[in-house]
PDB file of N, CA and C in Angstrom:
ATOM      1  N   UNK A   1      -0.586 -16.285  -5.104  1.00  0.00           N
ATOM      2  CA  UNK A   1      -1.465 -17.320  -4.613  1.00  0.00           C
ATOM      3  C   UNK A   1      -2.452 -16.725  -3.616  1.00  0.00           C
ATOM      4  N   UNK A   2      -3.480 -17.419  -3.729  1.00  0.00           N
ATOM      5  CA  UNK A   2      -4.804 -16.678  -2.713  1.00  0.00           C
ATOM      6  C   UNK A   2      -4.911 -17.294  -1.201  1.00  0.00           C
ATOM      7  N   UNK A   3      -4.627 -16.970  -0.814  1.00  0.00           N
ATOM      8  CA  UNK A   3      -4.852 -17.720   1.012  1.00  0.00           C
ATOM      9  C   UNK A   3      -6.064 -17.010   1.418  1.00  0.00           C
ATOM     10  N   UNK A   4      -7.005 -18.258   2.245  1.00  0.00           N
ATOM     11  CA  UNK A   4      -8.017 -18.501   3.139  1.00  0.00           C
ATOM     12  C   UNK A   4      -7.884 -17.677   3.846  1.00  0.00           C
ATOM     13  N   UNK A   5      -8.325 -16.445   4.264  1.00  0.00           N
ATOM     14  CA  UNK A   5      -8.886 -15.729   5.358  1.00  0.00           C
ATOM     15  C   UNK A   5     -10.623 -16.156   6.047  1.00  0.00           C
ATOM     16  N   UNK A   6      -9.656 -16.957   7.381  1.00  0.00           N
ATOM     17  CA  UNK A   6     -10.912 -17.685   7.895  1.00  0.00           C
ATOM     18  C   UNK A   6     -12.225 -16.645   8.506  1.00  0.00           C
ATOM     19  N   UNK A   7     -11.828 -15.739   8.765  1.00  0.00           N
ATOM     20  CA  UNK A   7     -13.118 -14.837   9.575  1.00  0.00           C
ATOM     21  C   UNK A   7     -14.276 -14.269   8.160  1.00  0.00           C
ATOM     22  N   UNK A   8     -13.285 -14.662   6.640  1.00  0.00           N
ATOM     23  CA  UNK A   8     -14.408 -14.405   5.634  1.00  0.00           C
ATOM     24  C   UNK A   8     -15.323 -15.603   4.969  1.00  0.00           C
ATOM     25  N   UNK A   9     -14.691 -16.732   5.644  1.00  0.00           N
ATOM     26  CA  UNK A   9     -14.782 -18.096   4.700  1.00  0.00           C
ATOM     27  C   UNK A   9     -16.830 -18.231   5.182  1.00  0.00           C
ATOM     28  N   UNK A  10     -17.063 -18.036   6.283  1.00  0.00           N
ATOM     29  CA  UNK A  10     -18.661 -18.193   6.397  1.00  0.00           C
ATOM     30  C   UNK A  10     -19.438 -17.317   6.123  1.00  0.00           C
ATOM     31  N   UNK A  11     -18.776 -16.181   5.581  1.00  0.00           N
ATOM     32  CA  UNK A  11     -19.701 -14.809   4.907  1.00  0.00           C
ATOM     33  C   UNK A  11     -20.092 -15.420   3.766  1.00  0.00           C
ATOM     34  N   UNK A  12     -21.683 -14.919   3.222  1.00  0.00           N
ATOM     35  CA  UNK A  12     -22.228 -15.170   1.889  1.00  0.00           C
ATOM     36  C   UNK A  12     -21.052 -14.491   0.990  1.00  0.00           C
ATOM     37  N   UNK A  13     -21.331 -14.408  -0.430  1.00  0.00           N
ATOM     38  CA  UNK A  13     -20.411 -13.976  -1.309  1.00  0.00           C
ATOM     39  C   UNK A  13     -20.302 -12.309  -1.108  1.00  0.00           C
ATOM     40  N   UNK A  14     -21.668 -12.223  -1.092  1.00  0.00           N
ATOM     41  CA  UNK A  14     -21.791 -10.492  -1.081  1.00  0.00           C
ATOM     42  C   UNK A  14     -21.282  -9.975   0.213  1.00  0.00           C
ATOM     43  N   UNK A  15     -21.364 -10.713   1.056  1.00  0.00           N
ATOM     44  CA  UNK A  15     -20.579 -10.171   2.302  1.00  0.00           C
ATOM     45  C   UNK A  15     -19.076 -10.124   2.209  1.00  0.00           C
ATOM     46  N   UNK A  16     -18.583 -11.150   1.606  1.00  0.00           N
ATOM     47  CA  UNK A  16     -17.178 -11.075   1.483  1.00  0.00           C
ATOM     48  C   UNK A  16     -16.808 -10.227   0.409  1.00  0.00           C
ATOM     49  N   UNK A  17     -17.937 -10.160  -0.515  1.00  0.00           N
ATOM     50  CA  UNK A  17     -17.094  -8.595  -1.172  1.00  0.00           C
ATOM     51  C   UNK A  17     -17.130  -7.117  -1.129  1.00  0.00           C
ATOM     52  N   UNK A  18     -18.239  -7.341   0.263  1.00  0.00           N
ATOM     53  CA  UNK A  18     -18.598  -6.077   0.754  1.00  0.00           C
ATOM     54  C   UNK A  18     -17.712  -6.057   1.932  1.00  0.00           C
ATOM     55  N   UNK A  19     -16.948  -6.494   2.299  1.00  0.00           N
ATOM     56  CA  UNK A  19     -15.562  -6.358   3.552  1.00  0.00           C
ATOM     57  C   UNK A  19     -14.792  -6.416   2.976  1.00  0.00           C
ATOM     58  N   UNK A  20     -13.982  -7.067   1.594  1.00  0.00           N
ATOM     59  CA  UNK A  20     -12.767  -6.927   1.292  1.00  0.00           C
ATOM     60  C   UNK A  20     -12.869  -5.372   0.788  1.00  0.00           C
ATOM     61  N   UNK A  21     -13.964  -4.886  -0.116  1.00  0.00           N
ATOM     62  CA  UNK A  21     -13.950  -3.748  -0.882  1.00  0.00           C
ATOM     63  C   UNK A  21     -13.510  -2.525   0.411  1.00  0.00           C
ATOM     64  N   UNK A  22     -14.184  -3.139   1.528  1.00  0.00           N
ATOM     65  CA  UNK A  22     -14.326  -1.460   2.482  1.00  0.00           C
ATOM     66  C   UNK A  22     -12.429  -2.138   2.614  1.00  0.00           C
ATOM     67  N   UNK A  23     -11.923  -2.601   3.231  1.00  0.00           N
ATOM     68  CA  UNK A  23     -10.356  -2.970   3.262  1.00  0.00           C
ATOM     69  C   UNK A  23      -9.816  -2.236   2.198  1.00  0.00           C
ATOM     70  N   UNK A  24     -10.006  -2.061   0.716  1.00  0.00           N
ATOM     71  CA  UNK A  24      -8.962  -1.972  -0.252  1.00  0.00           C
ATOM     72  C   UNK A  24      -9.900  -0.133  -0.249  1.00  0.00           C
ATOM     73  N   UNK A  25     -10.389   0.157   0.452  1.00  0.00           N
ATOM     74  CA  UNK A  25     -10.969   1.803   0.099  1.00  0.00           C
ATOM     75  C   UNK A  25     -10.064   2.173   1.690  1.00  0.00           C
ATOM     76  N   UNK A  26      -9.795   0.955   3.227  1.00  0.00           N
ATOM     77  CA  UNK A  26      -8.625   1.781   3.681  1.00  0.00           C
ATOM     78  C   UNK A  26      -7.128   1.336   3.656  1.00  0.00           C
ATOM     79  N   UNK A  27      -6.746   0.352   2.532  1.00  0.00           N
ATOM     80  CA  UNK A  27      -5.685   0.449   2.808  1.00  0.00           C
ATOM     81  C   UNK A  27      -4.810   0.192   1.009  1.00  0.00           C
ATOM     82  N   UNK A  28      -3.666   0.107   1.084  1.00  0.00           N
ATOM     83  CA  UNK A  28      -2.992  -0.038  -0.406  1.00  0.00           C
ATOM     84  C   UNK A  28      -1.583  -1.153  -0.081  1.00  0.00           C
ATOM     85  N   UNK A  29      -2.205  -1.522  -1.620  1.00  0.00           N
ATOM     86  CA  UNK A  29      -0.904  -2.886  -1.530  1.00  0.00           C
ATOM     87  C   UNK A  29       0.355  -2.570  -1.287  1.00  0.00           C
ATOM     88  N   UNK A  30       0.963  -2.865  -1.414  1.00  0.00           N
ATOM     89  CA  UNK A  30       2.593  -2.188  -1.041  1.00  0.00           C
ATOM     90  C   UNK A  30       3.540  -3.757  -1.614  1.00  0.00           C
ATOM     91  N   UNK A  31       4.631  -3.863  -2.081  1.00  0.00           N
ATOM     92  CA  UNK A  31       5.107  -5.340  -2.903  1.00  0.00           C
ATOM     93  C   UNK A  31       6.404  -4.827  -3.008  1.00  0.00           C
ATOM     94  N   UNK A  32       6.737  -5.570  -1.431  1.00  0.00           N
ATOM     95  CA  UNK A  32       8.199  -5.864  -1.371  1.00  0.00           C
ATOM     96  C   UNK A  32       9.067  -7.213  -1.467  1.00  0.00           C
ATOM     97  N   UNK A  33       9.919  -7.695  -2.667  1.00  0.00           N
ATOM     98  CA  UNK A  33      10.806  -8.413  -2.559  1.00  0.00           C
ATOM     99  C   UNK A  33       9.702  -9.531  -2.889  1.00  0.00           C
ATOM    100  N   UNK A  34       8.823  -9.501  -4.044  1.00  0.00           N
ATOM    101  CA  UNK A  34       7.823  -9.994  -4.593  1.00  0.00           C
ATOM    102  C   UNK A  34       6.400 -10.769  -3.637  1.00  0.00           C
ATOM    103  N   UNK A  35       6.216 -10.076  -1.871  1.00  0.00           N
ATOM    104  CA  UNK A  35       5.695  -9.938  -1.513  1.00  0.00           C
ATOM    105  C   UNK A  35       4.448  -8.858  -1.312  1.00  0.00           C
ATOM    106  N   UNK A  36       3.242  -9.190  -1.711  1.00  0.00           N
ATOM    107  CA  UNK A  36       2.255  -8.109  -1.099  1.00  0.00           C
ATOM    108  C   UNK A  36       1.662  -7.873   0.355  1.00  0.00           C
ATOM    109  N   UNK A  37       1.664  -6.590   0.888  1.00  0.00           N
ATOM    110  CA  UNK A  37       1.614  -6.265   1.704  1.00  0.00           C
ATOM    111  C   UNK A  37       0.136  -5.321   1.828  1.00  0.00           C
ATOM    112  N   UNK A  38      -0.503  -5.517   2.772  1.00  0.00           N
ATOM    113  CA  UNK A  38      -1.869  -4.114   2.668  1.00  0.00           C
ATOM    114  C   UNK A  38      -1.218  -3.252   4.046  1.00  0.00           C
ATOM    115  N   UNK A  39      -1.077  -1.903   3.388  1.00  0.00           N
ATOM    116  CA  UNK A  39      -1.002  -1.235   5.015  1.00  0.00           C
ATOM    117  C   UNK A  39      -2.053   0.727   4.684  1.00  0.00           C
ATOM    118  N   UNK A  40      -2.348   0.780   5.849  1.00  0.00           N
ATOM    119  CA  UNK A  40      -2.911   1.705   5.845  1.00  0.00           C
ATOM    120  C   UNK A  40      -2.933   2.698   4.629  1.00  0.00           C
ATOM    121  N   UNK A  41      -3.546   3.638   4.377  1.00  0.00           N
ATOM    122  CA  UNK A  41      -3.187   4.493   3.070  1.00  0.00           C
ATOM    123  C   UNK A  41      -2.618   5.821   4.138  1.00  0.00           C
ATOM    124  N   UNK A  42      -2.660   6.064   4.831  1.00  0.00           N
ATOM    125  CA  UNK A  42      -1.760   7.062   5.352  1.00  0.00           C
ATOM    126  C   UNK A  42      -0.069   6.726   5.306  1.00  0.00           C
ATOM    127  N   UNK A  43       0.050   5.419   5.548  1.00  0.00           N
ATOM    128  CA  UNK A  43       1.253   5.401   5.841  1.00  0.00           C
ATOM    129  C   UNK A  43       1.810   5.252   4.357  1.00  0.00           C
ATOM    130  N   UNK A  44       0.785   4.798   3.598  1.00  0.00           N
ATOM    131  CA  UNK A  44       1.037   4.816   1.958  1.00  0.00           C
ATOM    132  C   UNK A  44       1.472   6.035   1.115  1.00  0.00           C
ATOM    133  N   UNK A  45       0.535   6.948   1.735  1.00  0.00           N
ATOM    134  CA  UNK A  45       0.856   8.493   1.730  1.00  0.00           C
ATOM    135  C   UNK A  45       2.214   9.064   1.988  1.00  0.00           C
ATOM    136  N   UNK A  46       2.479   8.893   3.634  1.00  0.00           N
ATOM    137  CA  UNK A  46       3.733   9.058   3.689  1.00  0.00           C
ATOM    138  C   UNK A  46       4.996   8.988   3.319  1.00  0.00           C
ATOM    139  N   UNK A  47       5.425   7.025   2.966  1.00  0.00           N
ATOM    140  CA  UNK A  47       6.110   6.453   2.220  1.00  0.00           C
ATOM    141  C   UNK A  47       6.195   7.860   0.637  1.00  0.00           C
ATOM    142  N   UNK A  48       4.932   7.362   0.396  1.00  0.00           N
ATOM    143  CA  UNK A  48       5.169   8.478  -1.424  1.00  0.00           C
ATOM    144  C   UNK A  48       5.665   9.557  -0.633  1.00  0.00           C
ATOM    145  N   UNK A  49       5.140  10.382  -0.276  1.00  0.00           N
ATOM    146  CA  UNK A  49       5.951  12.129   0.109  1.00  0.00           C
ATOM    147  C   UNK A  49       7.006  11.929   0.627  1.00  0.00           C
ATOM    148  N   UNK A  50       7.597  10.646   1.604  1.00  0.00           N
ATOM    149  CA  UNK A  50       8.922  10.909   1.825  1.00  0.00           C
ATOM    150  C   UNK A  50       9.960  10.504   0.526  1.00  0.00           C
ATOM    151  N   UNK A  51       9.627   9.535  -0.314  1.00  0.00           N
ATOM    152  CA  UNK A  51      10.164   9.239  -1.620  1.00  0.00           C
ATOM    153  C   UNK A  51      10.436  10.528  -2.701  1.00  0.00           C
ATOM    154  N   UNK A  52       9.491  11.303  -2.726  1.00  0.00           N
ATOM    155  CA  UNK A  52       9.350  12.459  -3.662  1.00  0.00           C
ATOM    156  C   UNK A  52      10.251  13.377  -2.855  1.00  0.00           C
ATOM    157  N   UNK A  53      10.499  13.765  -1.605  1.00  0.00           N
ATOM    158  CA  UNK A  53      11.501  14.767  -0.403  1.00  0.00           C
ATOM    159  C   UNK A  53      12.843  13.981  -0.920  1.00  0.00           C
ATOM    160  N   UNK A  54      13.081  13.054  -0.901  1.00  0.00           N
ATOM    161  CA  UNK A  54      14.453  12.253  -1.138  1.00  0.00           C
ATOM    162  C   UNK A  54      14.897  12.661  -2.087  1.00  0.00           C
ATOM    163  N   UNK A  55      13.922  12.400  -3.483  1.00  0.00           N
ATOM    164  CA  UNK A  55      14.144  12.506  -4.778  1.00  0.00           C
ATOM    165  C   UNK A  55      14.614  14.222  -5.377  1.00  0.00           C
ATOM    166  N   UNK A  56      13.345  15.030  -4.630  1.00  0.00           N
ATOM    167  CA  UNK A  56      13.901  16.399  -4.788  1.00  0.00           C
ATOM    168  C   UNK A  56      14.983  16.853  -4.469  1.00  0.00           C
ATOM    169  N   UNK A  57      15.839  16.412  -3.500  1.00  0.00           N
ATOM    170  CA  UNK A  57      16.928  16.658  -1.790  1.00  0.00           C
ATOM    171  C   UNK A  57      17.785  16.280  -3.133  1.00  0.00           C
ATOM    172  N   UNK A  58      18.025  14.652  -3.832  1.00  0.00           N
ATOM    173  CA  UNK A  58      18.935  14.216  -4.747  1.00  0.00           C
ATOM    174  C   UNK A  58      19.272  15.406  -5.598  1.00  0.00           C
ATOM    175  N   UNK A  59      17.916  15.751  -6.556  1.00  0.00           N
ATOM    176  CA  UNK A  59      18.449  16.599  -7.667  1.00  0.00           C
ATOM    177  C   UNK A  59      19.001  17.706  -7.449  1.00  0.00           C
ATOM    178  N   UNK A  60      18.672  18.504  -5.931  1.00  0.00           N
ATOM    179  CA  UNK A  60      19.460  19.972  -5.661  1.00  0.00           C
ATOM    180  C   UNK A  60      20.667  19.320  -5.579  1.00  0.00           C
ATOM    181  N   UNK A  61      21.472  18.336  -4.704  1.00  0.00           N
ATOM    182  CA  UNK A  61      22.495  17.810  -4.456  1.00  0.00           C
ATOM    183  C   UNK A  61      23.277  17.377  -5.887  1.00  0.00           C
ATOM    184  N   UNK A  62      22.697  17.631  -6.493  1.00  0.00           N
ATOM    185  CA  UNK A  62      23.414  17.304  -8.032  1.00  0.00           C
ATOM    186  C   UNK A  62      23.314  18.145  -8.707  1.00  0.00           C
ATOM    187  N   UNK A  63      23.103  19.338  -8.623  1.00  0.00           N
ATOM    188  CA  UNK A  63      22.550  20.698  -9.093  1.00  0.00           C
ATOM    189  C   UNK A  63      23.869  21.554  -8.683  1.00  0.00           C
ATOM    190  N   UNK A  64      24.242  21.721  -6.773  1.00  0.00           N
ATOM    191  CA  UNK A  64      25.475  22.224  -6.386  1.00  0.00           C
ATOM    192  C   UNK A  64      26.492  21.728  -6.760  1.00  0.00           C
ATOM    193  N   UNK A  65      26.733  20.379  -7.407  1.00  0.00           N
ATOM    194  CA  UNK A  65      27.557  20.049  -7.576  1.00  0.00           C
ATOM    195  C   UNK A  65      28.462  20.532  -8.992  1.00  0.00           C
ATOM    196  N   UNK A  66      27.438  20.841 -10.009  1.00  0.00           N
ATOM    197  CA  UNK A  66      27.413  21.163 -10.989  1.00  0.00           C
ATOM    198  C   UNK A  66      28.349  22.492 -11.040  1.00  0.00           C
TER     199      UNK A  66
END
């Protein structure tokens, strides 16, 4: 569902799609627990590289085990 963001509601059209666009160039959705979320793309960054460190860390750990 779309909710009213009041600080865009008196921008012409082109203004409001010239502020949401610069928003989605700094930040990325993120959709937890069928919520969307916008947060920075650094921390978006992070999240992924610490996911991929986990994931690698798993497969050696299942590798010694072997």
């Amino acid at each position: 569902m779309a909710k009213l963001i009041k600080e865009l509601a008196d921008l012409s059209y082109e203004g409001q799609l010239y502020v949401l666009s610069q928003m989605m160039d700094d930040y990325s959705p993120l959709e937890l627990n069928g919520r969307v979320f916008l947060i920075p793309k650094e921390v978006s960054e992070l999240i992924n590289t610490l996911y991929i460190q986990v994931k690698q860390s798993k497969r050696k750990d299942t590798r010694k085990e072997q």
